[in-house]
PDB file of N, CA and C in Angstrom:
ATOM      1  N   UNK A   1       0.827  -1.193   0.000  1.00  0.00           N
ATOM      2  CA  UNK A   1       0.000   0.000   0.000  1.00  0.00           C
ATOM      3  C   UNK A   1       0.876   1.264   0.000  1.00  0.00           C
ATOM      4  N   UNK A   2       1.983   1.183   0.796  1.00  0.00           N
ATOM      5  CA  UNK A   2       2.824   1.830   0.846  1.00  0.00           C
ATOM      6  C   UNK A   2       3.470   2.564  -0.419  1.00  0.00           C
ATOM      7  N   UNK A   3       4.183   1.241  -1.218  1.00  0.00           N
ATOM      8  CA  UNK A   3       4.464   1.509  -2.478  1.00  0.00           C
ATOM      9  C   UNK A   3       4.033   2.050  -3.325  1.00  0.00           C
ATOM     10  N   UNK A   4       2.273   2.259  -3.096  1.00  0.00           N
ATOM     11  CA  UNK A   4       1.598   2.331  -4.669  1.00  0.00           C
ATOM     12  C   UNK A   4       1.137   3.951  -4.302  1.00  0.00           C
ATOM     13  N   UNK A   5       0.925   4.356  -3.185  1.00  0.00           N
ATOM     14  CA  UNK A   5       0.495   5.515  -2.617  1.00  0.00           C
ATOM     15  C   UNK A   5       2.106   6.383  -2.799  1.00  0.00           C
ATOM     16  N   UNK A   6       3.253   5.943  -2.624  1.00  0.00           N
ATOM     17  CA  UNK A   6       4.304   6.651  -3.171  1.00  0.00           C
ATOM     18  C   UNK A   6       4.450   6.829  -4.131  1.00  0.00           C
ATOM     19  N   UNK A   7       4.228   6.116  -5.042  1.00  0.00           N
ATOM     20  CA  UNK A   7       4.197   6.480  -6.534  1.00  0.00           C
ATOM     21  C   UNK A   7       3.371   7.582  -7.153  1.00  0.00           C
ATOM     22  N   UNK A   8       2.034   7.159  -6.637  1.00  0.00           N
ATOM     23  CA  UNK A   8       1.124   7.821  -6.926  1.00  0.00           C
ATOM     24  C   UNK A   8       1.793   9.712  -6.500  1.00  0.00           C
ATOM     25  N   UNK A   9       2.041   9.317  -5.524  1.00  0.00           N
ATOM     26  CA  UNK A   9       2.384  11.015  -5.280  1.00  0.00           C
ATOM     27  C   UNK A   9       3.752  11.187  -5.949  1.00  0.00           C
ATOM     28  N   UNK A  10       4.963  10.514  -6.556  1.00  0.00           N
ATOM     29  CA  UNK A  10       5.469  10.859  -7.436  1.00  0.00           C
ATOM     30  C   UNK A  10       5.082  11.505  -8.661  1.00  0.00           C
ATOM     31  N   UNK A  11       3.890  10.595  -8.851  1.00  0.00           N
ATOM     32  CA  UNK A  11       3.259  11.236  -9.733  1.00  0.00           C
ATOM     33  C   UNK A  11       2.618  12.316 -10.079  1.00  0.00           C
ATOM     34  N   UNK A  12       2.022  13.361  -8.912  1.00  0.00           N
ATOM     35  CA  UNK A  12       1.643  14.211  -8.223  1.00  0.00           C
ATOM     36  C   UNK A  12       2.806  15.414  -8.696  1.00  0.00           C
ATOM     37  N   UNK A  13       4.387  14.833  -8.194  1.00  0.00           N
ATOM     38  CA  UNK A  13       4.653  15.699  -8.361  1.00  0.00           C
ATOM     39  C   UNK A  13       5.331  16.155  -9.909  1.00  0.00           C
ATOM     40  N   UNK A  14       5.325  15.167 -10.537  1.00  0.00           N
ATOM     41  CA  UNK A  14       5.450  15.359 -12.004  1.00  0.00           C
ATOM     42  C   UNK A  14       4.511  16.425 -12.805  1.00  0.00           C
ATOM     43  N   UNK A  15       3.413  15.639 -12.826  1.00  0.00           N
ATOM     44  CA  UNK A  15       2.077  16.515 -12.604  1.00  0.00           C
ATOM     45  C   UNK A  15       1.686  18.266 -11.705  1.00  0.00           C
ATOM     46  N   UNK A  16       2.421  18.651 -10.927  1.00  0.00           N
ATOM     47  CA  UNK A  16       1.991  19.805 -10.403  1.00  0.00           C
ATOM     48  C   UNK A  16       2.813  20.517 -10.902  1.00  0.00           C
ATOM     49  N   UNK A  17       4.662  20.301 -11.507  1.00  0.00           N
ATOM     50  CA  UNK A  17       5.243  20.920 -12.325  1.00  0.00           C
ATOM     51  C   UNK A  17       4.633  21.062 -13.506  1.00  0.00           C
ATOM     52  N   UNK A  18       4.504  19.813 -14.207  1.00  0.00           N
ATOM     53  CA  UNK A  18       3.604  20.514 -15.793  1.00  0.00           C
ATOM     54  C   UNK A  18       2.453  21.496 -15.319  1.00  0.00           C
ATOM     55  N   UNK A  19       1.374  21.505 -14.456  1.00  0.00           N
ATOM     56  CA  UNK A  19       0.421  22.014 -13.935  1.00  0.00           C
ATOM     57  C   UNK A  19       0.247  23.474 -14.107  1.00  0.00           C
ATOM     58  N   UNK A  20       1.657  23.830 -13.171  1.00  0.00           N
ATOM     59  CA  UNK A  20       2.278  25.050 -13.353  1.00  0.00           C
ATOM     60  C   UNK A  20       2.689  25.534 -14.457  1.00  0.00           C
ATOM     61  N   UNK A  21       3.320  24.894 -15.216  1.00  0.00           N
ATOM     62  CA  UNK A  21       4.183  25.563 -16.646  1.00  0.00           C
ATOM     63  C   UNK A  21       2.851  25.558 -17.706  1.00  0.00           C
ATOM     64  N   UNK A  22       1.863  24.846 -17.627  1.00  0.00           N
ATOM     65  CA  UNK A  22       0.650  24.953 -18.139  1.00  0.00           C
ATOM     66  C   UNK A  22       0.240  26.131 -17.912  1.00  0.00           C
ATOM     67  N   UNK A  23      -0.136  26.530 -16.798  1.00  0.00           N
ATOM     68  CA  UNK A  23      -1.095  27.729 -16.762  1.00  0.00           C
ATOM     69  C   UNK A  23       0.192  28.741 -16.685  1.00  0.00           C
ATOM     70  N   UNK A  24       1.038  28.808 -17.180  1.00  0.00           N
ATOM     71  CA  UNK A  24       2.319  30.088 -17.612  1.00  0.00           C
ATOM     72  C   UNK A  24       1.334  30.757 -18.516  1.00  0.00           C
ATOM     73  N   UNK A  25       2.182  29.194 -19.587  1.00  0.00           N
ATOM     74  CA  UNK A  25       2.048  29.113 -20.846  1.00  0.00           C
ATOM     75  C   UNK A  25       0.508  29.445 -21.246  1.00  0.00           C
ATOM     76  N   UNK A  26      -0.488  29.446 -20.522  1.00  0.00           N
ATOM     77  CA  UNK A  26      -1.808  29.691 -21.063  1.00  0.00           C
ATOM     78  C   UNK A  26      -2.258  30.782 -20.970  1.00  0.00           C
ATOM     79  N   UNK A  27      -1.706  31.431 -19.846  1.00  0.00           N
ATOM     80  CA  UNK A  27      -2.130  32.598 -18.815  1.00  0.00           C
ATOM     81  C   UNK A  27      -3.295  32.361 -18.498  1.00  0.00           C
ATOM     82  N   UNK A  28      -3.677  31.683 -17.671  1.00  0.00           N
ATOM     83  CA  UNK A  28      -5.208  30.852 -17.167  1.00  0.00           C
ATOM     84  C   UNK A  28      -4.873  31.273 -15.667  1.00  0.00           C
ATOM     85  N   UNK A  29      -6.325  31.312 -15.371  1.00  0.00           N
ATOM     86  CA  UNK A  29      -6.339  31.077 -13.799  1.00  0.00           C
ATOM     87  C   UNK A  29      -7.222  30.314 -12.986  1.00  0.00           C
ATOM     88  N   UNK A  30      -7.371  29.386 -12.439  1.00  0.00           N
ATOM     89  CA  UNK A  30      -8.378  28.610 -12.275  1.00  0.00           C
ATOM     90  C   UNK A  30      -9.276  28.892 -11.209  1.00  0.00           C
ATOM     91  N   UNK A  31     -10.197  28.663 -11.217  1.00  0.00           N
ATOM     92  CA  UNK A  31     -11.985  29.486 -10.195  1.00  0.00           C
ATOM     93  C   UNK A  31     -11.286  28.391  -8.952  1.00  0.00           C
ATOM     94  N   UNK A  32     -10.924  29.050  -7.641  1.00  0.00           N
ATOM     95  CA  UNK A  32     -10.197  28.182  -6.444  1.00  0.00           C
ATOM     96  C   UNK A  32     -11.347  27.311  -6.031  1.00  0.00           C
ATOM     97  N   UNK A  33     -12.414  27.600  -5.708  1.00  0.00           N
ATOM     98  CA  UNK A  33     -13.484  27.143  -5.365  1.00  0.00           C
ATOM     99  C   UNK A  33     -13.868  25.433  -6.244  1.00  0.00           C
ATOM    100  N   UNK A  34     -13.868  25.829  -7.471  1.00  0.00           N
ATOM    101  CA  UNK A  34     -14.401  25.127  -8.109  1.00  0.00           C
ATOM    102  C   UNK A  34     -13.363  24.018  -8.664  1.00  0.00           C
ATOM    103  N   UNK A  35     -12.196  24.560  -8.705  1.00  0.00           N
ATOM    104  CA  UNK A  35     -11.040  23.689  -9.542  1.00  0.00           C
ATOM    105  C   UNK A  35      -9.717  23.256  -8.056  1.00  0.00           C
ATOM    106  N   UNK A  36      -9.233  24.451  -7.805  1.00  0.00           N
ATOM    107  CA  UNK A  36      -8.455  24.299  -6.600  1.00  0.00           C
ATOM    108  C   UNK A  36      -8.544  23.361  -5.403  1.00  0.00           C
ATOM    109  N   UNK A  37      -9.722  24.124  -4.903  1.00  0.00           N
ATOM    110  CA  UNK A  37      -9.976  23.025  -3.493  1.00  0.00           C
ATOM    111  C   UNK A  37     -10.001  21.796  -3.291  1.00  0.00           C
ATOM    112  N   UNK A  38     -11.027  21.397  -4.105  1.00  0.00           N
ATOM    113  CA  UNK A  38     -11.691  19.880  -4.509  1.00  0.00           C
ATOM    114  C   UNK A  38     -10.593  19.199  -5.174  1.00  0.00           C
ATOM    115  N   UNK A  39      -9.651  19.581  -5.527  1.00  0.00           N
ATOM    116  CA  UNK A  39      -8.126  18.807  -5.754  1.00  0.00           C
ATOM    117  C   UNK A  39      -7.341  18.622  -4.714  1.00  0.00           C
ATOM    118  N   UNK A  40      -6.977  20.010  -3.701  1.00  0.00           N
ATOM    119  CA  UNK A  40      -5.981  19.770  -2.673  1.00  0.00           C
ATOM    120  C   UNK A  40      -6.645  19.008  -1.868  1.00  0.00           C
ATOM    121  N   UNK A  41      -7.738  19.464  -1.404  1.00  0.00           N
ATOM    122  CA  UNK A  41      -8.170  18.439  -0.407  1.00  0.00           C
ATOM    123  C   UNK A  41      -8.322  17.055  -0.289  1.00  0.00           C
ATOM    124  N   UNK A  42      -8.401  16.711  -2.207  1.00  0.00           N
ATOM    125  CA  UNK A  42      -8.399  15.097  -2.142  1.00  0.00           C
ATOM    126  C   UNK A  42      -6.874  14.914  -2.310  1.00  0.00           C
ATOM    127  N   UNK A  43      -5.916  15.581  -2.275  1.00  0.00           N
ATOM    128  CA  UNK A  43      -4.203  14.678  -1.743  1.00  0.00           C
ATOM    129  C   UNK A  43      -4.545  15.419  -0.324  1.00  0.00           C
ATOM    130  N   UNK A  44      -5.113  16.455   0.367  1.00  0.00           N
ATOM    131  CA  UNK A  44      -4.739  16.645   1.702  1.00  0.00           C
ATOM    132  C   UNK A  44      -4.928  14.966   2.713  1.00  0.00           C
ATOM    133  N   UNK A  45      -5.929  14.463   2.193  1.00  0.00           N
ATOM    134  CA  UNK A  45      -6.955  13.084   2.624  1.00  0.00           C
ATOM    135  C   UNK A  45      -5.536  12.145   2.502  1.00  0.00           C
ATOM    136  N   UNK A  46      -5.205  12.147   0.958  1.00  0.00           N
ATOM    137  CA  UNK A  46      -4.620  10.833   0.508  1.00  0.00           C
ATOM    138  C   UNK A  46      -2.755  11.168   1.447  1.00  0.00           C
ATOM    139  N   UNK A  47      -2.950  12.275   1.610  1.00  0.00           N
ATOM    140  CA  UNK A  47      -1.235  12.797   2.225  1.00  0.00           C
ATOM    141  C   UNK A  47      -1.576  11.856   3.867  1.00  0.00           C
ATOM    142  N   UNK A  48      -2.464  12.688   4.283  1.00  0.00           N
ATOM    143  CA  UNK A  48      -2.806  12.072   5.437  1.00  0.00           C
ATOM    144  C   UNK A  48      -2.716  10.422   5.551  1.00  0.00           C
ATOM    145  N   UNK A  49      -3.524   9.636   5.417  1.00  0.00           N
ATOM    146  CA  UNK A  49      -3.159   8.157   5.098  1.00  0.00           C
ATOM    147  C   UNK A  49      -1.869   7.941   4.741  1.00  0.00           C
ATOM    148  N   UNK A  50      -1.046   8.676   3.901  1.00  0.00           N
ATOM    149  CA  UNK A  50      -0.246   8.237   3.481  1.00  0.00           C
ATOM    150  C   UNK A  50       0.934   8.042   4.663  1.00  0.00           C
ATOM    151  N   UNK A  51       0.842   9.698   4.929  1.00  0.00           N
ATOM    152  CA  UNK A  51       2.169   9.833   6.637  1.00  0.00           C
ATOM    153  C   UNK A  51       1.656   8.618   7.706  1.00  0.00           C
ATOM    154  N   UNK A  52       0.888   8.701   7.377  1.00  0.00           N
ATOM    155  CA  UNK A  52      -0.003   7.663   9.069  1.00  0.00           C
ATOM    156  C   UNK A  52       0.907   6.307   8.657  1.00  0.00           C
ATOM    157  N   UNK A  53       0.774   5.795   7.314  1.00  0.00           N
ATOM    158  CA  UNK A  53       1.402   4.117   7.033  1.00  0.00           C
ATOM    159  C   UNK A  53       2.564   4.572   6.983  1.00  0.00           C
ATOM    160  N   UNK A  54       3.718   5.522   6.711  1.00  0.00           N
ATOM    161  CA  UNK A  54       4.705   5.729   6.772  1.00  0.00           C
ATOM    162  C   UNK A  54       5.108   5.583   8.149  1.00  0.00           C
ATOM    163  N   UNK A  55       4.410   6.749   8.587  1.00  0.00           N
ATOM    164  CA  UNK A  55       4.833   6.489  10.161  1.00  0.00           C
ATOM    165  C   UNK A  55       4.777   5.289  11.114  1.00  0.00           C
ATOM    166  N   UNK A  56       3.836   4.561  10.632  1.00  0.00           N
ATOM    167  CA  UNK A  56       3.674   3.360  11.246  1.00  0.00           C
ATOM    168  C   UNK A  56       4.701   2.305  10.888  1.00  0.00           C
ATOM    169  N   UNK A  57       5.389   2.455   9.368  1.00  0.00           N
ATOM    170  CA  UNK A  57       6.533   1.470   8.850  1.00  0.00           C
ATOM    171  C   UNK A  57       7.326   1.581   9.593  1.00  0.00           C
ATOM    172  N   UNK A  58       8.077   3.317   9.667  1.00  0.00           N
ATOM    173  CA  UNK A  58       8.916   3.982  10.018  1.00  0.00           C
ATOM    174  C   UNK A  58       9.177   3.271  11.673  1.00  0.00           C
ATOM    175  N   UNK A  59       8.609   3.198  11.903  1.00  0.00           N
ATOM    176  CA  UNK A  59       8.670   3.033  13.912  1.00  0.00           C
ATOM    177  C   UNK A  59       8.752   1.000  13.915  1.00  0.00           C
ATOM    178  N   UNK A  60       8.008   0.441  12.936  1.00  0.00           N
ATOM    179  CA  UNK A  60       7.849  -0.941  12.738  1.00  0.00           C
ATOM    180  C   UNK A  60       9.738  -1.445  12.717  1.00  0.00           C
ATOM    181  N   UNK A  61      10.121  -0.706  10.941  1.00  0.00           N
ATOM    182  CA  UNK A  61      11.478  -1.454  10.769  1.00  0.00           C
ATOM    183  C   UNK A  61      12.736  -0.221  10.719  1.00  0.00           C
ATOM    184  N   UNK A  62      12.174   0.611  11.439  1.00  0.00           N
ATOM    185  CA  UNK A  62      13.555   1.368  12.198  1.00  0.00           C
ATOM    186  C   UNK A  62      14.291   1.896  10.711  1.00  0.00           C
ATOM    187  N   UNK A  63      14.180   2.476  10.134  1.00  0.00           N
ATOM    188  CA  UNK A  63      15.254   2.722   8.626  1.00  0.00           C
ATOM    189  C   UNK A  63      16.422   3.591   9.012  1.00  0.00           C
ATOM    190  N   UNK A  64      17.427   3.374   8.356  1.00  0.00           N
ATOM    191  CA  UNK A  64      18.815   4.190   8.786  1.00  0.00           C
ATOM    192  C   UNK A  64      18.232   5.820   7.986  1.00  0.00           C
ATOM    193  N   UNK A  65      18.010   5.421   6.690  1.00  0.00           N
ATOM    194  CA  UNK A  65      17.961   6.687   5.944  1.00  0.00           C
ATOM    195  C   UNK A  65      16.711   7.827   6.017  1.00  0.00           C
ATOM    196  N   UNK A  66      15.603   7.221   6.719  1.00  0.00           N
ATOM    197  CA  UNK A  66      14.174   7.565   6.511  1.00  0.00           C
ATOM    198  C   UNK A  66      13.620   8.282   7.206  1.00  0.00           C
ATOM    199  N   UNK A  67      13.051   8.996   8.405  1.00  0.00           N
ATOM    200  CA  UNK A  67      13.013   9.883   9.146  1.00  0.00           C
ATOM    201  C   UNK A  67      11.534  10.621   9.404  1.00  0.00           C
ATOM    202  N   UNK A  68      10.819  10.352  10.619  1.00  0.00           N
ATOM    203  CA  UNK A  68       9.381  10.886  10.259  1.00  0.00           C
ATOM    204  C   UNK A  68       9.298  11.950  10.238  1.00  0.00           C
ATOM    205  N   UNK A  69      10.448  13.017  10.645  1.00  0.00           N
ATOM    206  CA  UNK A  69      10.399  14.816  10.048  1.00  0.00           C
ATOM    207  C   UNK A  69      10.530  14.625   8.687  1.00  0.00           C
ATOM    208  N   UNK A  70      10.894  13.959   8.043  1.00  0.00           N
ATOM    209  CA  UNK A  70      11.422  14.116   6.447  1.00  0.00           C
ATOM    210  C   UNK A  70       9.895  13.716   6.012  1.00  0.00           C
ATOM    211  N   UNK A  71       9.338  12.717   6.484  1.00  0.00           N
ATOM    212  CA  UNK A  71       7.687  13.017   5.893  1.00  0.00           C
ATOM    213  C   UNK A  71       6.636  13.844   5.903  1.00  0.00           C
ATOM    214  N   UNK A  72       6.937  14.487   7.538  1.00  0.00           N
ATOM    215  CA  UNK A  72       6.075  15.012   7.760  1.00  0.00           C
ATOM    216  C   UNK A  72       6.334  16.884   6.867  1.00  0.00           C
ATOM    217  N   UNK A  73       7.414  16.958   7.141  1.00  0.00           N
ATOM    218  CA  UNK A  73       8.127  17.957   6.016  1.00  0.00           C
ATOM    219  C   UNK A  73       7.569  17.855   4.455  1.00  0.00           C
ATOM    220  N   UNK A  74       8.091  16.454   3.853  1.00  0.00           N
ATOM    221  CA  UNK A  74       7.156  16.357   2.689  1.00  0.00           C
ATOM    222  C   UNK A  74       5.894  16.381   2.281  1.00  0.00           C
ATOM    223  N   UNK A  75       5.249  15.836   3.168  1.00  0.00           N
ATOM    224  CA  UNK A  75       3.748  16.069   3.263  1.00  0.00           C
ATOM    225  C   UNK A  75       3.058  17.535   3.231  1.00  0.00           C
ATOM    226  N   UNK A  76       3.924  18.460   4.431  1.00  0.00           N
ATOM    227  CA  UNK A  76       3.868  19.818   4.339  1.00  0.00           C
ATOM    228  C   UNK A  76       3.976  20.583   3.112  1.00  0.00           C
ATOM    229  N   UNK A  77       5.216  20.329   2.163  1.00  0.00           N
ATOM    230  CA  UNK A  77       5.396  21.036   1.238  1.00  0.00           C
ATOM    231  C   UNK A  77       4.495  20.416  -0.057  1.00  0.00           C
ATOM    232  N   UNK A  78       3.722  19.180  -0.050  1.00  0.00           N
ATOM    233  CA  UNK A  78       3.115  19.013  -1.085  1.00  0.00           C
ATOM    234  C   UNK A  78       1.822  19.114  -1.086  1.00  0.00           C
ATOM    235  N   UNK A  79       1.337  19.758   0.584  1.00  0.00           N
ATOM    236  CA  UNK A  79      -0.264  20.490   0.178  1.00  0.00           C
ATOM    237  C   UNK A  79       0.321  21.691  -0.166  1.00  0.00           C
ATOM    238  N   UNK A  80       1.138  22.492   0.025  1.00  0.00           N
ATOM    239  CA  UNK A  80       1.421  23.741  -0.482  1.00  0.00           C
ATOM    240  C   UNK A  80       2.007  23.821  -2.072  1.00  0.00           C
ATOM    241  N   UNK A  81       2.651  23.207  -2.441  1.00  0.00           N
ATOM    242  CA  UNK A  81       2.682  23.358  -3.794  1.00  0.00           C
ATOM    243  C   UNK A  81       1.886  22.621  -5.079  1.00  0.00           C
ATOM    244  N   UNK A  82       1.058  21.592  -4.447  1.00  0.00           N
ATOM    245  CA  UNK A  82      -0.478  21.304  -4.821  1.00  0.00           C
ATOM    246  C   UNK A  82      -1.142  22.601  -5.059  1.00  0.00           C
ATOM    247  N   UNK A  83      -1.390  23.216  -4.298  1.00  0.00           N
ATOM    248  CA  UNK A  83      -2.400  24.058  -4.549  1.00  0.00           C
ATOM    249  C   UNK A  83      -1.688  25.649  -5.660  1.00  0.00           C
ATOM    250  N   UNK A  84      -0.498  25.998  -5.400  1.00  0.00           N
ATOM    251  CA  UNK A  84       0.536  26.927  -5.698  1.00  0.00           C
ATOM    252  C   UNK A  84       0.313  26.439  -7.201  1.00  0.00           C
ATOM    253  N   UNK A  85       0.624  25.324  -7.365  1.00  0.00           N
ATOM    254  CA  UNK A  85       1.170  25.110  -8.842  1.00  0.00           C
ATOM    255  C   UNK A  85      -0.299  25.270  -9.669  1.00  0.00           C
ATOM    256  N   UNK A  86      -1.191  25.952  -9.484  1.00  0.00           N
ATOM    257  CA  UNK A  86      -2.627  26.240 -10.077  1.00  0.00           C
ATOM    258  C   UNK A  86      -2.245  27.789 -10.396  1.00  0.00           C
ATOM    259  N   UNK A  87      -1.320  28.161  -9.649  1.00  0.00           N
ATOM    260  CA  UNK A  87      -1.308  29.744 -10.402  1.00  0.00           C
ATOM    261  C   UNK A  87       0.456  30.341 -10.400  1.00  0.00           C
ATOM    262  N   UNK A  88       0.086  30.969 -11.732  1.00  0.00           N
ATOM    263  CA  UNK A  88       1.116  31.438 -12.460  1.00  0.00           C
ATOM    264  C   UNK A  88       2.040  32.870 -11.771  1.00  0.00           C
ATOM    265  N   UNK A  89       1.448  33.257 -10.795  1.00  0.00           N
ATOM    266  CA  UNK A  89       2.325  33.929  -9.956  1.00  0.00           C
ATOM    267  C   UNK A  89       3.329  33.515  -8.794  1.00  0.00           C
ATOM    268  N   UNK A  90       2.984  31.954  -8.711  1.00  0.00           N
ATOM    269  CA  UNK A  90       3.891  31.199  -7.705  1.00  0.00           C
ATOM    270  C   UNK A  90       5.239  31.785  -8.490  1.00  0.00           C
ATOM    271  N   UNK A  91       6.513  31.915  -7.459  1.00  0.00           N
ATOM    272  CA  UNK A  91       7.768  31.755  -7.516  1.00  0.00           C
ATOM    273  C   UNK A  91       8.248  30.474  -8.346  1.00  0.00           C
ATOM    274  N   UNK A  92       8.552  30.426 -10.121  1.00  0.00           N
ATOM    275  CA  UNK A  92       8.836  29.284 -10.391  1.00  0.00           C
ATOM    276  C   UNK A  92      10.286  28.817  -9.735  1.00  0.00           C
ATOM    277  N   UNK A  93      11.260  29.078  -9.159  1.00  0.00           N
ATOM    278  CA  UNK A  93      12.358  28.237  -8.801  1.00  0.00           C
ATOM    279  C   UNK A  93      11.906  28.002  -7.340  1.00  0.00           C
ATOM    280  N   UNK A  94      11.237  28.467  -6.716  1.00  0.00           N
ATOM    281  CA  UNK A  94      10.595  28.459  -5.233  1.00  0.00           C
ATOM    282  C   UNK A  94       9.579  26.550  -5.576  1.00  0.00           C
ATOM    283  N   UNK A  95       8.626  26.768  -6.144  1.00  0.00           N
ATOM    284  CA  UNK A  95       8.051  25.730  -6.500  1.00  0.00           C
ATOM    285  C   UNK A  95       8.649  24.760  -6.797  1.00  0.00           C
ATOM    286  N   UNK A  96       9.977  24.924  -7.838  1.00  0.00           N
ATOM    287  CA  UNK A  96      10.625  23.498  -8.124  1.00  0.00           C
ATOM    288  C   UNK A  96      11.639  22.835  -7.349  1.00  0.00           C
ATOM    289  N   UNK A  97      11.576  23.964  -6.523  1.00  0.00           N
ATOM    290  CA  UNK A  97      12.674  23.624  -5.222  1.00  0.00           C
ATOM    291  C   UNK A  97      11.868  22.681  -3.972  1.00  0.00           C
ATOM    292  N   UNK A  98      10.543  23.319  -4.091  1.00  0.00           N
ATOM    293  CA  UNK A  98       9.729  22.397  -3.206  1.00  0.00           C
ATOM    294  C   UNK A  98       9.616  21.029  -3.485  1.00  0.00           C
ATOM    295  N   UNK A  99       9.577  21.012  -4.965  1.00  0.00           N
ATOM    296  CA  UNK A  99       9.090  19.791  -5.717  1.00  0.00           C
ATOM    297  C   UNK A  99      10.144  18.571  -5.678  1.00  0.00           C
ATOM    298  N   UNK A 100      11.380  19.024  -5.377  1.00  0.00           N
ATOM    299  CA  UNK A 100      12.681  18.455  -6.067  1.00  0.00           C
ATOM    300  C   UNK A 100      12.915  17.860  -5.024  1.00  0.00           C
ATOM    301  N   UNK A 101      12.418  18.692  -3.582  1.00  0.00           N
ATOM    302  CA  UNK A 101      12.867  18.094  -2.311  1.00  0.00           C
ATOM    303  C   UNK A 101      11.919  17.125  -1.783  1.00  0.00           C
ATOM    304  N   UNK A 102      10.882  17.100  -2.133  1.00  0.00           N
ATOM    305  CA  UNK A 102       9.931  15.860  -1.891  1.00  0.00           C
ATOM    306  C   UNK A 102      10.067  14.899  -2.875  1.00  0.00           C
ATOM    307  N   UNK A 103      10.229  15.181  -4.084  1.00  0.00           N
ATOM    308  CA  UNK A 103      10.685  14.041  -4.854  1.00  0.00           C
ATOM    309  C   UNK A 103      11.781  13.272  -4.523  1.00  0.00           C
ATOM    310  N   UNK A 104      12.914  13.517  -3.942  1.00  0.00           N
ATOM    311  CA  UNK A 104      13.834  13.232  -3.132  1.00  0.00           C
ATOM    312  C   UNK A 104      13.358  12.355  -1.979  1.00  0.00           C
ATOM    313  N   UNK A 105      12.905  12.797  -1.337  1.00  0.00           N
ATOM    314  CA  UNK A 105      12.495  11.802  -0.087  1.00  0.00           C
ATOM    315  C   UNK A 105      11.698  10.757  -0.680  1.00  0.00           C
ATOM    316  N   UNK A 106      10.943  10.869  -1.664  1.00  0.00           N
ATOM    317  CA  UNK A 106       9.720  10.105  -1.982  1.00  0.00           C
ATOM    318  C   UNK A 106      10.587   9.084  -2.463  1.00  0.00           C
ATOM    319  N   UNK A 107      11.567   9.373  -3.543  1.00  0.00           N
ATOM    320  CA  UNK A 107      12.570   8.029  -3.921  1.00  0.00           C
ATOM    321  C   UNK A 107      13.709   7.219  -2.823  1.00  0.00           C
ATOM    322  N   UNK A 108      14.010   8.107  -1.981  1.00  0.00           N
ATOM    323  CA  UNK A 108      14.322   7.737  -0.880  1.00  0.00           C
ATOM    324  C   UNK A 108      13.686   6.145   0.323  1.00  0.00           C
ATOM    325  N   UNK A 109      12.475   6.907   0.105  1.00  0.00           N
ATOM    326  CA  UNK A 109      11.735   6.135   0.697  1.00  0.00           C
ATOM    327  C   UNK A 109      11.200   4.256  -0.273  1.00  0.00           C
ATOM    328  N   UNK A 110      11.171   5.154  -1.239  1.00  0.00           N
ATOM    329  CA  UNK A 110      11.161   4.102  -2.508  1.00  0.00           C
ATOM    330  C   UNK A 110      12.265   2.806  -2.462  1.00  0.00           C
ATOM    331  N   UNK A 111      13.309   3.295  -2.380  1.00  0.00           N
ATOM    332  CA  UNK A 111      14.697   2.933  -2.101  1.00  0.00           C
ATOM    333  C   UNK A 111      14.603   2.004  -1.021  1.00  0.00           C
ATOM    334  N   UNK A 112      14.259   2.374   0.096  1.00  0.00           N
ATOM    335  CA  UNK A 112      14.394   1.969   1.383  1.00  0.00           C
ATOM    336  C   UNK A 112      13.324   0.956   1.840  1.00  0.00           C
ATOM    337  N   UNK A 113      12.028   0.832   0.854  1.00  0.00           N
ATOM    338  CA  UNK A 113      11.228   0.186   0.778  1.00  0.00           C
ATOM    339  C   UNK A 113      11.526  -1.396  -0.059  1.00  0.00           C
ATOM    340  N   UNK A 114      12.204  -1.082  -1.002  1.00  0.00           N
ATOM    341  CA  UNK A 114      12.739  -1.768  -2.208  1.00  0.00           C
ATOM    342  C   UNK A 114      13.419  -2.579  -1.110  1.00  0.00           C
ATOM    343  N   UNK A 115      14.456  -1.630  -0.570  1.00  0.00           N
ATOM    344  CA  UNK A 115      15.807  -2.599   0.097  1.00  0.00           C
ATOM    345  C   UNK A 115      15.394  -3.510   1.028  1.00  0.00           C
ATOM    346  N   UNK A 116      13.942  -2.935   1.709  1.00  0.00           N
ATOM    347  CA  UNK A 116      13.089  -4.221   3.195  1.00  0.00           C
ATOM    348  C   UNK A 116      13.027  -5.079   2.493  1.00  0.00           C
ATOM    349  N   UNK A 117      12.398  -4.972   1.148  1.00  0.00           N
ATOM    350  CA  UNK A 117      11.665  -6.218   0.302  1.00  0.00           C
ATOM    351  C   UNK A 117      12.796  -7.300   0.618  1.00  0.00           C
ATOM    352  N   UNK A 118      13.839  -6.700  -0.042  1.00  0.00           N
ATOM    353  CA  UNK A 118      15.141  -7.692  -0.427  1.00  0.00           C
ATOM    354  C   UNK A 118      15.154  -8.426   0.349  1.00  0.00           C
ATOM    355  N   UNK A 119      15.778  -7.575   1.755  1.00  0.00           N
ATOM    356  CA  UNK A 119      16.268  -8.230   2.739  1.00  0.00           C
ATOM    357  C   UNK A 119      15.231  -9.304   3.892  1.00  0.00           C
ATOM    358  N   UNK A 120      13.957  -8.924   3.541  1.00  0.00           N
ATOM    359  CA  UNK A 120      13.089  -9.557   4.457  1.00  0.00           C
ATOM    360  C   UNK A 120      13.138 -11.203   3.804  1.00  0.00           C
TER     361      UNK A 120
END
């Protein structure tokens, strides 16, 4: 569950970069109400579940590299640039800096998940 919910938000963050360079490139702005919310809030849900099984791995098989500030950090920065990457006045190197650093942990974790498999 673990695995597939990481991906998924890899995917997320692939997706919230194009997201952004989309509405540059369009000069669009999207109605928050109608387009915004009803998006963040469904990763705010899926973030949530997600830290909870992390955290619960995390404390289960002890990881050298893995760290529940480093999730809870990631989690932080990807309701905020979820919602950011909908408009074209976000800071673009601010945003991809957010992005780069949760993508980071997310493969991290990927990594470290991979390596239990092995070794279990």
């Amino acid at each position: 569950m673990i695995e597939k919910m990481t991906e998924e938000l890899l995917n997320e963050c692939k997706e919230s970069w194009q997201r952004f360079l989309n509405m540059r490139e369009t000069n669009t702005s999207p109605d928050f109400f109608k387009e915004v919310k009803p998006y963040a809030d469904a990763y705010h849900a899926k973030l949530a579940i997600w830290q909870a099984e992390v955290e619960k791995w995390i404390d289960l098989h002890k990881p050298k590299h893995v760290h529940k500030i480093q999730i809870k950090n990631a989690v932080d920065a990807m309701d905020q640039f979820i919602v950011q990457s909908f408009f074209q006045q976000t800071s673009r190197k601010r945003l991809y800096q957010s992005i780069q650093s949760v993508t980071y942990t997310l493969e991290t974790l990927q990594r470290t998940l991979k390596k239990d498999d092995t070794d279990a």
